[in-house]
Protein backbone atom coordinates (compact mmCIF):
# COMPACT_ATOMS: atom_id res chain seq x y z
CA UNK A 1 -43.08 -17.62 -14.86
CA UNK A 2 -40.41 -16.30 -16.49
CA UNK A 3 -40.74 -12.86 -15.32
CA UNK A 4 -41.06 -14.41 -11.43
CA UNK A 5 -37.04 -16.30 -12.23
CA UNK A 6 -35.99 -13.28 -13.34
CA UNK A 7 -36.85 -11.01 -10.16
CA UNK A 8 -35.81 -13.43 -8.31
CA UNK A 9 -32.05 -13.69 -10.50
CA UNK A 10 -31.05 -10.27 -10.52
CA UNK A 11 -31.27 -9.93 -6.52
CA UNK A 12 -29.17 -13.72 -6.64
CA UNK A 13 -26.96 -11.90 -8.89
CA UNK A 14 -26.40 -8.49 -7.05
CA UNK A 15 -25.34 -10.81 -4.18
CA UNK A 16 -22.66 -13.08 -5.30
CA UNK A 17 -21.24 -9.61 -7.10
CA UNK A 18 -21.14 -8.15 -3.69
CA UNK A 19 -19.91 -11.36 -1.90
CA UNK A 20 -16.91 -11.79 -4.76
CA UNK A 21 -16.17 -8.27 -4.90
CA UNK A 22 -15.60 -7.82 -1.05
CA UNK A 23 -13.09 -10.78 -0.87
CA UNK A 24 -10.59 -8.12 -3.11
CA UNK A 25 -8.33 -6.32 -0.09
CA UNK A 26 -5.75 -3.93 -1.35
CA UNK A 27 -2.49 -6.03 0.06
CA UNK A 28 -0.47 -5.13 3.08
CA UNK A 29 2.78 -3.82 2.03
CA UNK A 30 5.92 -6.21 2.85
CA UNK A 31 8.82 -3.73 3.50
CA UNK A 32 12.04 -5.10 1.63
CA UNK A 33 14.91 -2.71 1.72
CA UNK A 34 18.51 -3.23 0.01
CA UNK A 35 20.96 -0.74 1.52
CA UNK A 36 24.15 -0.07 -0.88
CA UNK A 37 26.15 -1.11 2.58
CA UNK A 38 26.17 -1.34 5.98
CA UNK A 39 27.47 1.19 8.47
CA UNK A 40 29.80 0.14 11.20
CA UNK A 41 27.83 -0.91 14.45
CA UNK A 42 27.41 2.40 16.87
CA UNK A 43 29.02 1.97 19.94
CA UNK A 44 26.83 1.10 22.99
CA UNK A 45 26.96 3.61 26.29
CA UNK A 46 25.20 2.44 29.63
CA UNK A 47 21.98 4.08 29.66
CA UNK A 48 21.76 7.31 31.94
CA UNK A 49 20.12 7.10 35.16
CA UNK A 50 16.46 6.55 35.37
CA UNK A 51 15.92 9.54 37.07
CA UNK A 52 17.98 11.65 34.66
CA UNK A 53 16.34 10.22 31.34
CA UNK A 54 13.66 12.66 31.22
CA UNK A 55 15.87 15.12 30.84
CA UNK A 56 19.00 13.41 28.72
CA UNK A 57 19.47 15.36 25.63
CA UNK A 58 21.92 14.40 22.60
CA UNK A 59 23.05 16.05 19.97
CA UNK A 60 25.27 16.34 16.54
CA UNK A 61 25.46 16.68 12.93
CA UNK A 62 23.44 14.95 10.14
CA UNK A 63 25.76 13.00 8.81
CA UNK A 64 24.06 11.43 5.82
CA UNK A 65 20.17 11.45 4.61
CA UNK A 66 19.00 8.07 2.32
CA UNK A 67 15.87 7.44 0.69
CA UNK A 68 14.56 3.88 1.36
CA UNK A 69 12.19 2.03 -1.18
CA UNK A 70 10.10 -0.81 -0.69
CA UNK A 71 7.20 -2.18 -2.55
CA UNK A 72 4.57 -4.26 -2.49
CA UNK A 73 4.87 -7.82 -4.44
CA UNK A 74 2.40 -7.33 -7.62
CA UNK A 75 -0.57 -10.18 -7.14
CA UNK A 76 -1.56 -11.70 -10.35
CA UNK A 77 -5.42 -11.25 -11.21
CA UNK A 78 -7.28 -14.56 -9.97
CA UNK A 79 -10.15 -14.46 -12.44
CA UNK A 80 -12.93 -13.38 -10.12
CA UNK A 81 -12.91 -10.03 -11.07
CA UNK A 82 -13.37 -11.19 -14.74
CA UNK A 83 -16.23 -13.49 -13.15
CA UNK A 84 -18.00 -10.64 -11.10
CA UNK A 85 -17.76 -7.75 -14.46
CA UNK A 86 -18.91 -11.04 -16.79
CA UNK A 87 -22.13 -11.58 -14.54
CA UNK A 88 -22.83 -8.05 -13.92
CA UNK A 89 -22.14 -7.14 -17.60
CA UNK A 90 -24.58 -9.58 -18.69
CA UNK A 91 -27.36 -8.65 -16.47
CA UNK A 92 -27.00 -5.41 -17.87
CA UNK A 93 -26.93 -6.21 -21.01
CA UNK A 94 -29.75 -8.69 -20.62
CA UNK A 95 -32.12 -5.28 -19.64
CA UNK A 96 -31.39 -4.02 -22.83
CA UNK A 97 -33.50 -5.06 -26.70
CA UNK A 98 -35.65 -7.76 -27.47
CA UNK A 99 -35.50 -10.93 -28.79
CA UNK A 100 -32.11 -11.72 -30.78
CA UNK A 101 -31.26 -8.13 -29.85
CA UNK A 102 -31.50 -8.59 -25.68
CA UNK A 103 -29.39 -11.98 -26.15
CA UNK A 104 -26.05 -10.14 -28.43
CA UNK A 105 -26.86 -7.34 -25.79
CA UNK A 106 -26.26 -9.87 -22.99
CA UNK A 107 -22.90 -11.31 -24.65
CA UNK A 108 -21.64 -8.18 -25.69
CA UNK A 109 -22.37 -6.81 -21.86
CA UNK A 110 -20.74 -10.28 -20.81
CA UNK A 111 -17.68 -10.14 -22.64
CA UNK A 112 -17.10 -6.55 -21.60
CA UNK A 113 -17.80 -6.85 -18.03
CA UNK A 114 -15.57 -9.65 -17.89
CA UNK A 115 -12.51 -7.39 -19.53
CA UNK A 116 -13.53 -5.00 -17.30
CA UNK A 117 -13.41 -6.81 -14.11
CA UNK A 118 -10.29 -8.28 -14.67
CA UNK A 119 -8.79 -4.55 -15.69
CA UNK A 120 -9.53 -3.26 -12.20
CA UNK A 121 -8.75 -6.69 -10.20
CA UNK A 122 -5.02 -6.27 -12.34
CA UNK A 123 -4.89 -2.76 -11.40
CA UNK A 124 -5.87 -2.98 -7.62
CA UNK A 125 -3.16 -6.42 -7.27
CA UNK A 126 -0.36 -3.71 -9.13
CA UNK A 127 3.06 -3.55 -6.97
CA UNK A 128 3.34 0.01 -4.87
CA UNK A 129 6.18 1.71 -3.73
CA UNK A 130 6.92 3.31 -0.73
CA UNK A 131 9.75 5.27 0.41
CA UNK A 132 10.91 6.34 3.46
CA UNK A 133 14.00 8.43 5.15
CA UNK A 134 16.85 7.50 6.57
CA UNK A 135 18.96 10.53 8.30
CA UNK A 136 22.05 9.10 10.11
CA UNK A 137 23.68 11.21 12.52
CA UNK A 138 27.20 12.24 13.86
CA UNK A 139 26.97 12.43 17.79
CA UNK A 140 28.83 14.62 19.39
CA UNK A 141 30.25 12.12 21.65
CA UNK A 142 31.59 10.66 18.36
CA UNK A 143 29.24 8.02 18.09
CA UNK A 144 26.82 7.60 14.96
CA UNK A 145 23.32 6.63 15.47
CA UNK A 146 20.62 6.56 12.67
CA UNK A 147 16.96 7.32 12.44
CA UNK A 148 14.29 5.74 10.06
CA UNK A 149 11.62 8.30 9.20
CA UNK A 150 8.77 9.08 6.83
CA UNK A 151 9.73 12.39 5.57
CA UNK A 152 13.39 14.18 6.80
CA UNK A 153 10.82 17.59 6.96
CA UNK A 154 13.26 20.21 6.96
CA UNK A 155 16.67 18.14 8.09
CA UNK A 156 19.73 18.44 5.58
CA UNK A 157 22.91 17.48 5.67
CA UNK A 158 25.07 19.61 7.95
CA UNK A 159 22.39 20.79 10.00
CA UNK A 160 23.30 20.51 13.89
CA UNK A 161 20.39 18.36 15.64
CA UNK A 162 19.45 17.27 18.72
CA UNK A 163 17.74 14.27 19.91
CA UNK A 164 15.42 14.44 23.03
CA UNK A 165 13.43 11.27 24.25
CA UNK A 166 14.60 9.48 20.57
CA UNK A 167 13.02 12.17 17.98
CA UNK A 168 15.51 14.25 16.45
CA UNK A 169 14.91 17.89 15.78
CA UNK A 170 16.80 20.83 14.25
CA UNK A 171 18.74 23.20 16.19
């Protein structure tokens, strides 16, 4: 009998482990960006012609280049991790001894599966940062207009761009 509760626990076991460990989703990141100020508004020109657009090309100097960071709020560890390393710990440690031995075995694996779990359920909820590029641009027509992008590749400040179709490029 007791060998028939116990084939039938483990699999019960593996289970609600699996079900509790694929509720933990790595968050979405919420993108919260404090600029040191705010740059005058860029004057707006009437768009070219629709037949000319394909072919309307802008250019000017990079006028400035700003890193923007944004992170993702920490999330405080809800337990189930500690639950889920606690109940897999102790099946572990339930395989191992006999007698008085299997049963501090199963504690021991308990405890330690439970400090476990709730190590890597703290570690996946951490904050992350992100940053991203901001290169802001001198037109030649004396207007400004800026551009947010992952990485400003080889751009520096100075360099004489041009933008075709909104990505800007070095010249």
């Amino acid at each position: 009998m007791h060998n028939k509760i116990r084939s039938l626990a483990v699999p019960a076991v593996a289970l609600t482990a699996a079900a509790l460990l694929a509720g933990c989703v790595t968050p979405v990141p919420v993108y919260q960006t404090r600029y040191p100020y705010q740059p005058a508004a860029a004057p707006v020109y009437p768009a070219a012609p629709a037949y000319n657009q394909a072919v309307y090309v802008e250019t000017g100097i990079v006028a400035n280049i700003e890193v923007l960071r944004s992170e993702t709020p920490p999330v405080a560890p809800s337990g189930g991790g500690a639950v889920v390393g606690g109940l897999v710990g102790g099946v572990l440690g339930n395989q191992i001894g006999h007698g008085s031995g299997r049963a501090a075995a199963t504690m021991l694996g308990v405890v330690g599966g439970a400090l476990a779990g709730n190590a890597v359920e703290a570690r996946n909820g951490a904050g992350r940062v992100y940053e991203s590029y901001r290169v802001s641009v001198q037109m030649s027509n004396g207007g400004y207009r800026s551009f947010d992008v992952p990485s400003p590749g080889d751009l520096r400040i100075g360099d004489r761009v041009r933008i075709d179709g909104g990505q800007i490029s070095r010249y």
